[in-house]
N, C-alpha and C. Protein backbone atom coordinates (compact mmCIF):
# COMPACT_ATOMS: atom_id res chain seq x y z
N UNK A 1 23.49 95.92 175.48
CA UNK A 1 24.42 95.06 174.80
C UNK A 1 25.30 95.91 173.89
N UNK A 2 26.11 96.05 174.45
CA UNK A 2 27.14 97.04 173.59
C UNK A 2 28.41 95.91 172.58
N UNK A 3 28.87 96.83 171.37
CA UNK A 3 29.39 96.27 170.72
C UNK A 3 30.40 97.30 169.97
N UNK A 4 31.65 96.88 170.01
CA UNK A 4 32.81 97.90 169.61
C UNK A 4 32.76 97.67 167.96
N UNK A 5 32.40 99.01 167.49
CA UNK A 5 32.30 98.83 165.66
C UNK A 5 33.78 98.58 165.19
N UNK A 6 34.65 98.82 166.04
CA UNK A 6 35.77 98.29 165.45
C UNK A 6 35.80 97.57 165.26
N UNK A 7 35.01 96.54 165.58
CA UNK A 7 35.60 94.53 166.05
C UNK A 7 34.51 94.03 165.09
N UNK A 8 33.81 95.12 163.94
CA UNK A 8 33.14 94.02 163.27
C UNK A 8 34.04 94.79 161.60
N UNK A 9 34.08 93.67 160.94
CA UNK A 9 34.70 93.94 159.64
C UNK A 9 33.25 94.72 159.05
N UNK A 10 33.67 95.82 158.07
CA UNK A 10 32.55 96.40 157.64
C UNK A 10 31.55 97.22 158.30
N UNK A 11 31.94 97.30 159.49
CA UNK A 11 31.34 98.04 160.48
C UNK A 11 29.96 99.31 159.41
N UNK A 12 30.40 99.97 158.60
CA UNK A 12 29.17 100.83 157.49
C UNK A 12 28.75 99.98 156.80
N UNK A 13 28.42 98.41 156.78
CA UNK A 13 27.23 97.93 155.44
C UNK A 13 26.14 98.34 155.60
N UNK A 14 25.85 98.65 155.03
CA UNK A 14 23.92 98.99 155.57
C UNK A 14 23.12 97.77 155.45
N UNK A 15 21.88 97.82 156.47
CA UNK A 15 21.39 96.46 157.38
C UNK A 15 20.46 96.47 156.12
N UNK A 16 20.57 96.88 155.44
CA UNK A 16 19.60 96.06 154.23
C UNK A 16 20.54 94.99 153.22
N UNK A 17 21.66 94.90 153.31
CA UNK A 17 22.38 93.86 153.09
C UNK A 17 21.90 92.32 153.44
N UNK A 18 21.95 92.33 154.81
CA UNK A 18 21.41 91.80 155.98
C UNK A 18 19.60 90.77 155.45
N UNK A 19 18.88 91.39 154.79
CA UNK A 19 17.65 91.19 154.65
C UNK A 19 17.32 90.67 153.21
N UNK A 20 16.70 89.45 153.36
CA UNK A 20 16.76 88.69 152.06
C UNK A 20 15.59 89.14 150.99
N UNK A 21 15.20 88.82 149.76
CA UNK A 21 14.22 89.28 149.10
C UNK A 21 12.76 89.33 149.34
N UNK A 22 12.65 87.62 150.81
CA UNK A 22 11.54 87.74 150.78
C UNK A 22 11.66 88.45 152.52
N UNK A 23 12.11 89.79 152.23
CA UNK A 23 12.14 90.41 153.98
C UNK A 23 11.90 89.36 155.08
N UNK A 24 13.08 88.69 155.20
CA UNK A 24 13.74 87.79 156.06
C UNK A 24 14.88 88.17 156.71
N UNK A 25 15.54 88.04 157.97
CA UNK A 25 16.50 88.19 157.77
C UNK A 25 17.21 87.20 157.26
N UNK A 26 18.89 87.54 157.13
CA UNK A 26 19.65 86.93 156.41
C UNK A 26 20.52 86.31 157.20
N UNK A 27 20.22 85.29 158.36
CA UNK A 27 20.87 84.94 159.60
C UNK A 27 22.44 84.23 159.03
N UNK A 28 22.67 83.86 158.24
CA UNK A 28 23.99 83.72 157.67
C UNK A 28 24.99 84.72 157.37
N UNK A 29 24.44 85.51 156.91
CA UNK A 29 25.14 86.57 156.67
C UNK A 29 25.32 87.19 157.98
N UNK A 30 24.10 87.53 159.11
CA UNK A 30 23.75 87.99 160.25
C UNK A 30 25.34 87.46 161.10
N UNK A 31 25.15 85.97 160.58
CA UNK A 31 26.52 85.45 161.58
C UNK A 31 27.91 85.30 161.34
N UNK A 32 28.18 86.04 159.94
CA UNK A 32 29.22 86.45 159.42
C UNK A 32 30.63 87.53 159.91
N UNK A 33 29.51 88.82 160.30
CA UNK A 33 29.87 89.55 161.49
C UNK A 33 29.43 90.10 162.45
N UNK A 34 28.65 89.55 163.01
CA UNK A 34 27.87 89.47 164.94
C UNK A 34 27.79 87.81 165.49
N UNK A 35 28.32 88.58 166.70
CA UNK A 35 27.96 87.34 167.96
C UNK A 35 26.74 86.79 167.72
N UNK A 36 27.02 85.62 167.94
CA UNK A 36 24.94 84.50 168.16
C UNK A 36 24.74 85.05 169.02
N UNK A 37 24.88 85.78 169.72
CA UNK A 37 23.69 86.19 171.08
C UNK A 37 23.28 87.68 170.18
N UNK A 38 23.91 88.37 169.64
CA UNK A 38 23.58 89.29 168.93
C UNK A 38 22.26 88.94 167.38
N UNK A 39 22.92 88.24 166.88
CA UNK A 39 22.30 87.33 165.63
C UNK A 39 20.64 87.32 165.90
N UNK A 40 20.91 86.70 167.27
CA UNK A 40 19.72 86.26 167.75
C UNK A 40 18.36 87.49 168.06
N UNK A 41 18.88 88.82 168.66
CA UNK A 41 18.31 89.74 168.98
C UNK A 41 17.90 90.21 168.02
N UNK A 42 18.90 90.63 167.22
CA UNK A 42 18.76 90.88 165.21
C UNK A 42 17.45 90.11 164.54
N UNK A 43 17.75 89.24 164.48
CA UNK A 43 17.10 88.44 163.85
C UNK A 43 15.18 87.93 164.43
N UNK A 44 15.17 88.63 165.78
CA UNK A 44 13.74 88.42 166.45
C UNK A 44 12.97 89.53 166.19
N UNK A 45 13.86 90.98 165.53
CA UNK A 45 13.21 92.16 165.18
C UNK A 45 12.29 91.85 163.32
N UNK A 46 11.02 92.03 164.05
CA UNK A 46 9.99 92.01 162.65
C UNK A 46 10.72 93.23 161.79
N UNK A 47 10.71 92.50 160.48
CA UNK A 47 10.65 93.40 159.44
C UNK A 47 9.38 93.97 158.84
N UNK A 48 9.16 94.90 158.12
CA UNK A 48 7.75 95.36 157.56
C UNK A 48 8.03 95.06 156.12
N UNK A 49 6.77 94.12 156.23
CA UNK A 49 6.26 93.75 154.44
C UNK A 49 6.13 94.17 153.70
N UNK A 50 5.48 95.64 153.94
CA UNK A 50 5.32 96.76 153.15
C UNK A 50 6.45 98.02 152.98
N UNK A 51 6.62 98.32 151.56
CA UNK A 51 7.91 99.42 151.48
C UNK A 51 7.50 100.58 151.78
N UNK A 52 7.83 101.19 153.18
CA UNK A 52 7.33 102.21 153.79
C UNK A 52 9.20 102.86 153.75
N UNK A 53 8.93 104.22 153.77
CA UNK A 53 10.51 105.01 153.96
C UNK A 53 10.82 105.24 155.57
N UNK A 54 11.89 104.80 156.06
CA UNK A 54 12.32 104.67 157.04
C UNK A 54 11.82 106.10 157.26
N UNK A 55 12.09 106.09 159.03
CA UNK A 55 11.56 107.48 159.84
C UNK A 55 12.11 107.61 161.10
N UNK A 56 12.25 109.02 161.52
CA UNK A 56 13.12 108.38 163.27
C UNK A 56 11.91 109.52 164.05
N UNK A 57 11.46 109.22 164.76
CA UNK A 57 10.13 109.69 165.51
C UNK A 57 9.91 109.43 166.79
N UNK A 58 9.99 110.49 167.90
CA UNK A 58 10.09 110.20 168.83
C UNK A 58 9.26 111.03 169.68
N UNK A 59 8.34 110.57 170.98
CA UNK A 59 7.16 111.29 171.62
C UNK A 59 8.15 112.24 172.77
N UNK A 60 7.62 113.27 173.06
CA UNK A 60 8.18 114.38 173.83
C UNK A 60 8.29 113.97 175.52
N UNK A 61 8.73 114.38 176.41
CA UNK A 61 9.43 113.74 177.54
C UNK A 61 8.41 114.86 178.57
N UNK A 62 8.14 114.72 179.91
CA UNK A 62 7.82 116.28 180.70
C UNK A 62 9.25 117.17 180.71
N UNK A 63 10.38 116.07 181.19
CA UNK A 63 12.24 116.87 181.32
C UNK A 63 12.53 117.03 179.93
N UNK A 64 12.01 116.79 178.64
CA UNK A 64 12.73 117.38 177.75
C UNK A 64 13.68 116.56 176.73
N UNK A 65 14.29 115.45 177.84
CA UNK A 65 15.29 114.56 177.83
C UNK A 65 14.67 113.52 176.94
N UNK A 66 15.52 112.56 175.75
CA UNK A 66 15.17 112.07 175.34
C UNK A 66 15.21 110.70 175.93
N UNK A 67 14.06 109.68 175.39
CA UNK A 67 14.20 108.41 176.20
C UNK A 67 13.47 107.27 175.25
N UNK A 68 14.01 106.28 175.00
CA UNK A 68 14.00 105.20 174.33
C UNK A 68 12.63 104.37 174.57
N UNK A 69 12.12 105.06 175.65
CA UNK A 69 11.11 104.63 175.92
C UNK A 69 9.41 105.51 175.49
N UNK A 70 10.47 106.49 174.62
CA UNK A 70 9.18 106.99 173.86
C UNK A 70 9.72 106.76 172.41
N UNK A 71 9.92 106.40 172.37
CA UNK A 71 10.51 106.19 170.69
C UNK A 71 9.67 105.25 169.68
N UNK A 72 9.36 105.26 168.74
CA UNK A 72 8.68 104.75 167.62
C UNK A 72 9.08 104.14 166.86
């Protein structure tokens, strides 16, 4: 599902905007600038309850190549 960052106003808010106090998302805001079919995808991703520091972590491939399907 691709989406041209041009075509959303604000395209850099950061998605913690997005997420309400009680780590909810913020589906109003969500539909402010994204498609409902987008909203929807957004909005089915669990948030974590606990304040852990983001991380980007990813398991090693046999080719090397990276793949979304090892990702964490």
């Amino acid at each position: 599902m691709a989406l041209d960052p041009a075509s959303i106003p604000n395209a850099h808010i950061k998605v913690s905007k997005f997420i309400s106090h009680d780590k909810t998302w913020d589906v109003s805001k969500l539909s402010q600038v994204l498609p409902i079919n987008l909203v929807r995808v957004v909005s089915a991703v669990l948030i974590p309850l606990l304040n852990i520091p983001d991380s980007f972590a990813w398991g090693l491939t046999r080719s090397g190549e990276f793949s979304t399907k090892f990702a964490t």
